[in-house]
Protein backbone atom coordinates (compact mmCIF):
# COMPACT_ATOMS: atom_id res chain seq x y z
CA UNK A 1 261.27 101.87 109.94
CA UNK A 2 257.98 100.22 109.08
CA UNK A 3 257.02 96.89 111.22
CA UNK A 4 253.75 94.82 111.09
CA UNK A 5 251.64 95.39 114.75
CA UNK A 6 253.26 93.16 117.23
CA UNK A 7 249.89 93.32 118.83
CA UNK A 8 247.54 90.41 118.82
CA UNK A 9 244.21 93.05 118.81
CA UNK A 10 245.09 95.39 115.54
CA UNK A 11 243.68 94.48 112.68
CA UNK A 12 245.65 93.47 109.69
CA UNK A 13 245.72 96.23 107.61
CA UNK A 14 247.30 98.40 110.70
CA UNK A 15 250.96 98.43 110.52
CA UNK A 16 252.91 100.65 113.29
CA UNK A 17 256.22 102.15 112.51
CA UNK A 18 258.72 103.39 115.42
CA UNK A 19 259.75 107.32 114.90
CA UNK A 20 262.06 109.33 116.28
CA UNK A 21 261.13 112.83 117.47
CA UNK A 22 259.79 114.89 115.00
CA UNK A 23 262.74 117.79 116.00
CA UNK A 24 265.49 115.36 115.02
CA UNK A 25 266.64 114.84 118.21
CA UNK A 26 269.37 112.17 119.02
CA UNK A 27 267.32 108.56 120.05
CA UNK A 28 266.13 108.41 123.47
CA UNK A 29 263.20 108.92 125.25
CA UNK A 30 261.19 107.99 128.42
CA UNK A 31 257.49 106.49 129.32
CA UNK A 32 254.82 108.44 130.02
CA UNK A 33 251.74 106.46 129.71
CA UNK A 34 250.10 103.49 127.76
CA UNK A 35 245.93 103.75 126.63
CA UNK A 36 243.39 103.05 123.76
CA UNK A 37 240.69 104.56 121.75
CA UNK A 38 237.92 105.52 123.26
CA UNK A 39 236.43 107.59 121.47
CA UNK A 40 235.25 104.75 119.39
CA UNK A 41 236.62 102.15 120.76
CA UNK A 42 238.70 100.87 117.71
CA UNK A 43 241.27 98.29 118.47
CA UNK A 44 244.79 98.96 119.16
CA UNK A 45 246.77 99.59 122.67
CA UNK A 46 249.63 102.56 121.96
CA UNK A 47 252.28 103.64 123.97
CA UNK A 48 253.20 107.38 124.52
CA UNK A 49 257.14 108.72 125.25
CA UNK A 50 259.13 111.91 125.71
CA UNK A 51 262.28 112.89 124.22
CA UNK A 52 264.76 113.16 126.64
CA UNK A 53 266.45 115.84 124.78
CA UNK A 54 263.26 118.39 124.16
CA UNK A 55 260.40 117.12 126.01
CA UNK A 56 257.56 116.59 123.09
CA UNK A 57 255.77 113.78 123.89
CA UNK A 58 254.69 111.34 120.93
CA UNK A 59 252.25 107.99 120.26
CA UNK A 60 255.23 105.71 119.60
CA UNK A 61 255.06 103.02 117.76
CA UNK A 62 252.06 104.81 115.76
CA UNK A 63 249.71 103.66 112.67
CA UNK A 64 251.57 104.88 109.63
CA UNK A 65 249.65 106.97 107.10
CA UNK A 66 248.09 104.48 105.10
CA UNK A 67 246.82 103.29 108.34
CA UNK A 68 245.56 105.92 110.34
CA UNK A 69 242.33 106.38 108.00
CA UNK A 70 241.13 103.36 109.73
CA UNK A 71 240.75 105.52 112.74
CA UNK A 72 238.89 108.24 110.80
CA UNK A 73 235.58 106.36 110.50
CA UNK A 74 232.72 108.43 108.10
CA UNK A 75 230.77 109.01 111.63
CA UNK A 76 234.35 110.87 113.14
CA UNK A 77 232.57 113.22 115.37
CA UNK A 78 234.32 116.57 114.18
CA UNK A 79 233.08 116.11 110.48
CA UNK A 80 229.35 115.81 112.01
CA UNK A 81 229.75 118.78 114.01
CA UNK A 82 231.21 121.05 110.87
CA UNK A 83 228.11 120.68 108.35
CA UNK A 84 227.27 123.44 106.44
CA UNK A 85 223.50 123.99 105.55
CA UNK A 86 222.71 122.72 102.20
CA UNK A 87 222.21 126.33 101.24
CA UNK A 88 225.53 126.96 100.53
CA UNK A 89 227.26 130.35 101.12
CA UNK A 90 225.47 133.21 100.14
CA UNK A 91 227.11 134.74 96.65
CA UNK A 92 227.74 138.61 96.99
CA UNK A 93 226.36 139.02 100.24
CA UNK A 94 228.74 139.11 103.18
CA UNK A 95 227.76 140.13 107.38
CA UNK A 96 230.04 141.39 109.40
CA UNK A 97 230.92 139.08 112.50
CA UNK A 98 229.45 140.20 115.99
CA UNK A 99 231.22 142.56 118.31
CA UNK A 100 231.01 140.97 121.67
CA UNK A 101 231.51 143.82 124.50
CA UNK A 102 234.59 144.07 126.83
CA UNK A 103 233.23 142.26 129.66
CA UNK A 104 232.45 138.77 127.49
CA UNK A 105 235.31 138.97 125.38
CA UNK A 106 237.45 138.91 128.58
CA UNK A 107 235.34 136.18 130.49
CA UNK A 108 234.92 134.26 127.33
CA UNK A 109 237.59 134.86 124.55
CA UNK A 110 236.46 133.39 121.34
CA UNK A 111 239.40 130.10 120.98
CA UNK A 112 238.66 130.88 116.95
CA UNK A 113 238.94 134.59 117.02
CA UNK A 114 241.81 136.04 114.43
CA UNK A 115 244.64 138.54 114.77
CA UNK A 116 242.78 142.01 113.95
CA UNK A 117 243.66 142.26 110.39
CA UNK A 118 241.25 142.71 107.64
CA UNK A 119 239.65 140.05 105.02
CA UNK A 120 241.79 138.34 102.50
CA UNK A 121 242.54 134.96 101.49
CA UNK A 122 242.17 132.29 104.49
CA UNK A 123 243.14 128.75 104.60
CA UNK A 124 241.96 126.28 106.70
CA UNK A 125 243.66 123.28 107.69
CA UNK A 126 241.71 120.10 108.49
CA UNK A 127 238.39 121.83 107.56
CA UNK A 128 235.97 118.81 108.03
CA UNK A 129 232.93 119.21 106.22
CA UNK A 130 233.21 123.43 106.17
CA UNK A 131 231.45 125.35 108.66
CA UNK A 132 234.19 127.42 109.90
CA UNK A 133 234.80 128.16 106.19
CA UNK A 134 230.97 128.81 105.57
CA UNK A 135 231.58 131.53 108.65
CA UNK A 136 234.78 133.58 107.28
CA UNK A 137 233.00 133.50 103.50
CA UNK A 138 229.87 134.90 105.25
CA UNK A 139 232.48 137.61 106.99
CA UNK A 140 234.41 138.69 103.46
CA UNK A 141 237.39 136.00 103.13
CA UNK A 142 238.32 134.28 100.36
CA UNK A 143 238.64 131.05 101.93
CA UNK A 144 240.15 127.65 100.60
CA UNK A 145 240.48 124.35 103.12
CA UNK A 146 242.55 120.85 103.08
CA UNK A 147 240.57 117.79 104.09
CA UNK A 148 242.12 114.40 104.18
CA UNK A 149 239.04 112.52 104.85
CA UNK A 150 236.76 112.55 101.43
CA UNK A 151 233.73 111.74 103.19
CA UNK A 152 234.14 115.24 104.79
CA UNK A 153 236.18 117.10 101.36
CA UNK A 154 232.70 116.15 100.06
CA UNK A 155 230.77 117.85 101.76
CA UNK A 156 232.49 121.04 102.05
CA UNK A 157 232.59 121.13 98.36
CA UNK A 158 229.24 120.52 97.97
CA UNK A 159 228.66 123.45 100.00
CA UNK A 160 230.53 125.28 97.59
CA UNK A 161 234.06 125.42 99.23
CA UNK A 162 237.52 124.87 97.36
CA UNK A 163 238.52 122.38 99.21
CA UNK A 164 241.40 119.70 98.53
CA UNK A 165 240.78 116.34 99.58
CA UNK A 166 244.76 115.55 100.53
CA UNK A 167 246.74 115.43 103.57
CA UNK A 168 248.80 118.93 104.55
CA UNK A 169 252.25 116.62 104.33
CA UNK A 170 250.92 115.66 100.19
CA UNK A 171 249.68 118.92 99.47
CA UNK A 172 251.38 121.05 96.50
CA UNK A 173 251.59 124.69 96.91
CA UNK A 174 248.89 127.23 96.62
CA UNK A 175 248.96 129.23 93.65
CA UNK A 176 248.95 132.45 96.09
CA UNK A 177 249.80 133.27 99.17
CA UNK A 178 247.76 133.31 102.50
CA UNK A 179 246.83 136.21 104.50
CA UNK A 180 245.93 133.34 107.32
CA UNK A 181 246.20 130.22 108.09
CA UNK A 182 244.26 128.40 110.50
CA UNK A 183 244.01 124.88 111.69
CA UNK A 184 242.09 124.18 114.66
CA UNK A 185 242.48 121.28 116.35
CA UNK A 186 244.98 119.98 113.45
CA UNK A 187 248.61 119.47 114.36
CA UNK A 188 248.48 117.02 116.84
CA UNK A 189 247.39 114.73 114.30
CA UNK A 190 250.08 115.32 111.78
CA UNK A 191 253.04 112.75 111.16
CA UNK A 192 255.33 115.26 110.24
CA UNK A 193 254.58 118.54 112.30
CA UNK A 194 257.48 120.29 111.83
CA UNK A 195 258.19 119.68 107.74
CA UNK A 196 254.43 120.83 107.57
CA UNK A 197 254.80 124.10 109.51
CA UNK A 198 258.10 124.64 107.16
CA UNK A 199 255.56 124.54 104.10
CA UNK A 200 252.79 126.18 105.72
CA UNK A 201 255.64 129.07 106.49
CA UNK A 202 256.41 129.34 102.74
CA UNK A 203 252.42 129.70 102.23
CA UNK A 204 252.11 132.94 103.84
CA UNK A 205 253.80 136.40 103.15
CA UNK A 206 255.94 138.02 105.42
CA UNK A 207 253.37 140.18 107.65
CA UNK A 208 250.66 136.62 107.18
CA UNK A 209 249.64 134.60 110.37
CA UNK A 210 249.56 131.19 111.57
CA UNK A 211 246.55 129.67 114.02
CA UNK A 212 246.35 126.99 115.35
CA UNK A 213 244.57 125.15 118.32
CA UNK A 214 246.38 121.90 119.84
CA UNK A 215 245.41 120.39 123.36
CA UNK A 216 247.67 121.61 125.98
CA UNK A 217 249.44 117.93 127.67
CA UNK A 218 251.43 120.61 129.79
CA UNK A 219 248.67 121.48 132.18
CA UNK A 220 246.97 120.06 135.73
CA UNK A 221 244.62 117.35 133.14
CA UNK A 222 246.99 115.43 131.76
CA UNK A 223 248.91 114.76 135.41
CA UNK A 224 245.34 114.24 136.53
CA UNK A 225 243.61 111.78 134.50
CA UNK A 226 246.36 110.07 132.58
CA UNK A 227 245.27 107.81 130.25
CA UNK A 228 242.04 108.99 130.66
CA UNK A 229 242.69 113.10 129.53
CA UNK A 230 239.48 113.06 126.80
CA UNK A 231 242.24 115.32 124.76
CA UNK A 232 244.87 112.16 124.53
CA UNK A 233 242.71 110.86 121.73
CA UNK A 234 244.88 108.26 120.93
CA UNK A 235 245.86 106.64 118.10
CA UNK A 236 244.74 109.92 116.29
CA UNK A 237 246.92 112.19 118.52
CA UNK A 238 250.41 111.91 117.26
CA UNK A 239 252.20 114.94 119.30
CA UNK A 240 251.31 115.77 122.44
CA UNK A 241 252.32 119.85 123.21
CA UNK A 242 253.10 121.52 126.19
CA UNK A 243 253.24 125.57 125.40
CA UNK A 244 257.09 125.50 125.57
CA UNK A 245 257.14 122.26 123.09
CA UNK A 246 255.02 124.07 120.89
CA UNK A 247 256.44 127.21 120.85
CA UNK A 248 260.09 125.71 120.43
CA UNK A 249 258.47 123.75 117.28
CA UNK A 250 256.94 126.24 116.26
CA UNK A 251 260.42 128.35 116.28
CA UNK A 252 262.35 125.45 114.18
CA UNK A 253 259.43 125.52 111.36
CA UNK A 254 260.26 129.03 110.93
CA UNK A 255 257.34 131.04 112.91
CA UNK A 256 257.51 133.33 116.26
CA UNK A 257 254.25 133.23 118.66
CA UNK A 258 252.35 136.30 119.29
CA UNK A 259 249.90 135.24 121.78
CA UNK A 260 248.62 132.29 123.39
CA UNK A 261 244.91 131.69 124.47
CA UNK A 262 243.99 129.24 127.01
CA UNK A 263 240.03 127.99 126.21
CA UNK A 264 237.45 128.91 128.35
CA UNK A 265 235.92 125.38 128.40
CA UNK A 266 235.62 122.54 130.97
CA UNK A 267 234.62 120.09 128.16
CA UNK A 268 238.12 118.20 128.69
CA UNK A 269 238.11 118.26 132.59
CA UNK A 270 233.80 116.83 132.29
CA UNK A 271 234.48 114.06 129.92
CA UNK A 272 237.61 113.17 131.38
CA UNK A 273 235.46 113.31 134.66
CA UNK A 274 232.93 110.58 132.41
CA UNK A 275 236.15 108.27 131.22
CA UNK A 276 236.93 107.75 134.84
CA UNK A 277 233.66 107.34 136.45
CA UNK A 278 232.86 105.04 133.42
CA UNK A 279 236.27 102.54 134.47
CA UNK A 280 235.24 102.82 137.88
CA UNK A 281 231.80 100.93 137.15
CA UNK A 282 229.46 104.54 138.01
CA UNK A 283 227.51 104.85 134.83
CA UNK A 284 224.72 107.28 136.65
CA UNK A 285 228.13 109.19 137.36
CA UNK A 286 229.32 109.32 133.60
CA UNK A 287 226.53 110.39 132.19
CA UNK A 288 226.22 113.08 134.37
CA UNK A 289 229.83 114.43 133.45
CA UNK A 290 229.24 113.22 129.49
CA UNK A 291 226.00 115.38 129.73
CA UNK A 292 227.79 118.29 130.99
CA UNK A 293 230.87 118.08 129.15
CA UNK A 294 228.50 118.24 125.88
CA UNK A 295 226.30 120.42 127.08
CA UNK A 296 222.95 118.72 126.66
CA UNK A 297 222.18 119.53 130.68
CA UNK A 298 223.87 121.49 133.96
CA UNK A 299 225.23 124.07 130.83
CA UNK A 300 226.01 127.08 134.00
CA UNK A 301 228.13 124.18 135.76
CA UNK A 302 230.28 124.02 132.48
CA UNK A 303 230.19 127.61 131.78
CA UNK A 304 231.67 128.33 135.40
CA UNK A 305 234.20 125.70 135.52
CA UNK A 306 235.71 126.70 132.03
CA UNK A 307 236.03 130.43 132.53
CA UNK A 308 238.15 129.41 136.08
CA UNK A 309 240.24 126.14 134.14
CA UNK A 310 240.45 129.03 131.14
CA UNK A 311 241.79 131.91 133.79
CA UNK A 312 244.47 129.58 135.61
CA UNK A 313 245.67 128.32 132.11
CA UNK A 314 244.26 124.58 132.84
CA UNK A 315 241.34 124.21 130.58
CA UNK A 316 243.77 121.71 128.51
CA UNK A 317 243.20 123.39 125.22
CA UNK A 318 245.01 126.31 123.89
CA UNK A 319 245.25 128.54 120.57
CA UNK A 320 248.25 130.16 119.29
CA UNK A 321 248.97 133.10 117.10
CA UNK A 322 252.40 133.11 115.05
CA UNK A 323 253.94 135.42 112.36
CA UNK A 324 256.90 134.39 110.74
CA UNK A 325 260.07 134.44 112.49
């Protein structure tokens, strides 16, 4: 059910509504942690729990749909980072992607690389303003993408993208199948994860893939920094996963995992490092981790922390491969 914010610092046009766990679980859940935005420090304070009976954590009470666009400002960091040069993609011409040798693809595994299957028809979901789509055209796919944000749907279809400015949960069906679908970064932020991997199964045929990158709230991070893991994200984080949560999720919206990747990146560990020094009044201190975490400076002190946190399964970001089940 649907209830104005209770709390005195949302804005108006925020409501919150209190959910249930998105597995249909019986009522009942526990604590785990109360925080904010800071990512741009929008207004809200939002509570996360876990189900007693499964374990998936969830922002509860959360902004409902209509609401969580004000938490998607135009300058959302993700749809700056996924411009595609005004060029566009090139028509007819298509390069093969690089073949990285044995040695980096262990050290380094790439947390976008695909199951080995050849080029067909790719969708991706939440594709910002298109660059990972601008990639897989350049490599021979037929791509397509779902944007909710029009600011970013704009920009990919300038580009020259099909892309449909609508959330997963409102989209119809695609008039053809999916060799692959890919969403990185995506389902953590969806209201109804599991009736949208039960679509996105009926999307693909039966020997098609699923993709999908999520922040991993089972590892050493999240016990660490609490509510200041830089993956929390909240209000825009909806589901928190641990790999059994998402694989049993996973399982109910009708798809089996293959593999799972842990990231080779510090980036969580540094800018949680920069969210803590910052609260602890050591700004010299959070720049220093900010810098590193984005790599503007001290780029071999990221590079060596990530391929250990990757290794040991605690970089706090992981990508999964799933067939049907």
């Amino acid at each position: 059910m649907a209830t104005n914010a209770l709390l005195t610092d949302l804005p108006d046009a925020v409501v919150l509504e209190d959910v249930g766990c998105p597995m249909g679980c019986p009522r009942g859940e526990e604590p785990v942690l109360t925080g904010h935005d800071r990512l741009h420090a929008l207004p809200g304070t939002f509570s996360i729990v876990r189900c007693k009976t499964c374990g998936l954590m969830r922002t509860n009470p959360r902004p409902d749909e209509r609401s969580m666009s004000f938490y998607y400002p135009d300058d959302y960091q993700p749809y700056a980072d996924t411009s595609v040069s005004k060029a566009g993609p090139r028509k007819g011409k298509t390069r093969p992607a690089k073949r990285q040798g044995l040695f980096r693809r262990l050290l380094r595994p790439d947390p976008r690389g695909l199951p080995p299957v050849a080029p067909g028809r790719l969708l991706e979901l939440g594709c910002a303003s298109g660059s990972f789509l601008h990639k897989m055209a350049q490599a021979g796919w037929e791509v397509e993408g779902i944007e909710p944000s029009a600011h970013a749907a704009r920009q990919a279809c300038a580009a020259g993208y099909k892309v449909r400015n609508v959330s997963l949960e409102a989209a119809s069906d695609p008039e053809a199948p999916f060799d692959i679908i890919v969403g990185w970064m995506v389902l953590e932020h969806l209201h109804e994860p599991l009736a949208a991997l039960q679509k996105l199964r009926r999307w693909v045929p039966e020997d098609g893939w699923l993709v999908l990158s999520v922040p991993d709230a089972g590892g050493l991070e999240f016990k660490l920094f609490n509510d200041r893991w830089y993956a929390l994200h909240l209000p825009a984080h909806l589901h928190h996963f641990s790999r059994a949560t998402l694989t049993s999720l996973l399982a109910a919206g009708g798809w089996k995992v293959e593999r799972i990747v842990w990231h080779r990146s510090a980036k969580n560990t540094l800018m949680s490092l920069s969210y803590l020094a910052s609260d602890l009044g050591c700004p010299r201190a959070a720049a220093f981790f900010r810098d590193a975490g984005e790599r503007r400076r001290f780029k071999a002190v990221g590079k060596t922390v990530g391929i250990l946190m990757g290794l040991f399964h605690q970089s706090g970001r992981m990508t999964v491969w799933a067939r049907p089940g």
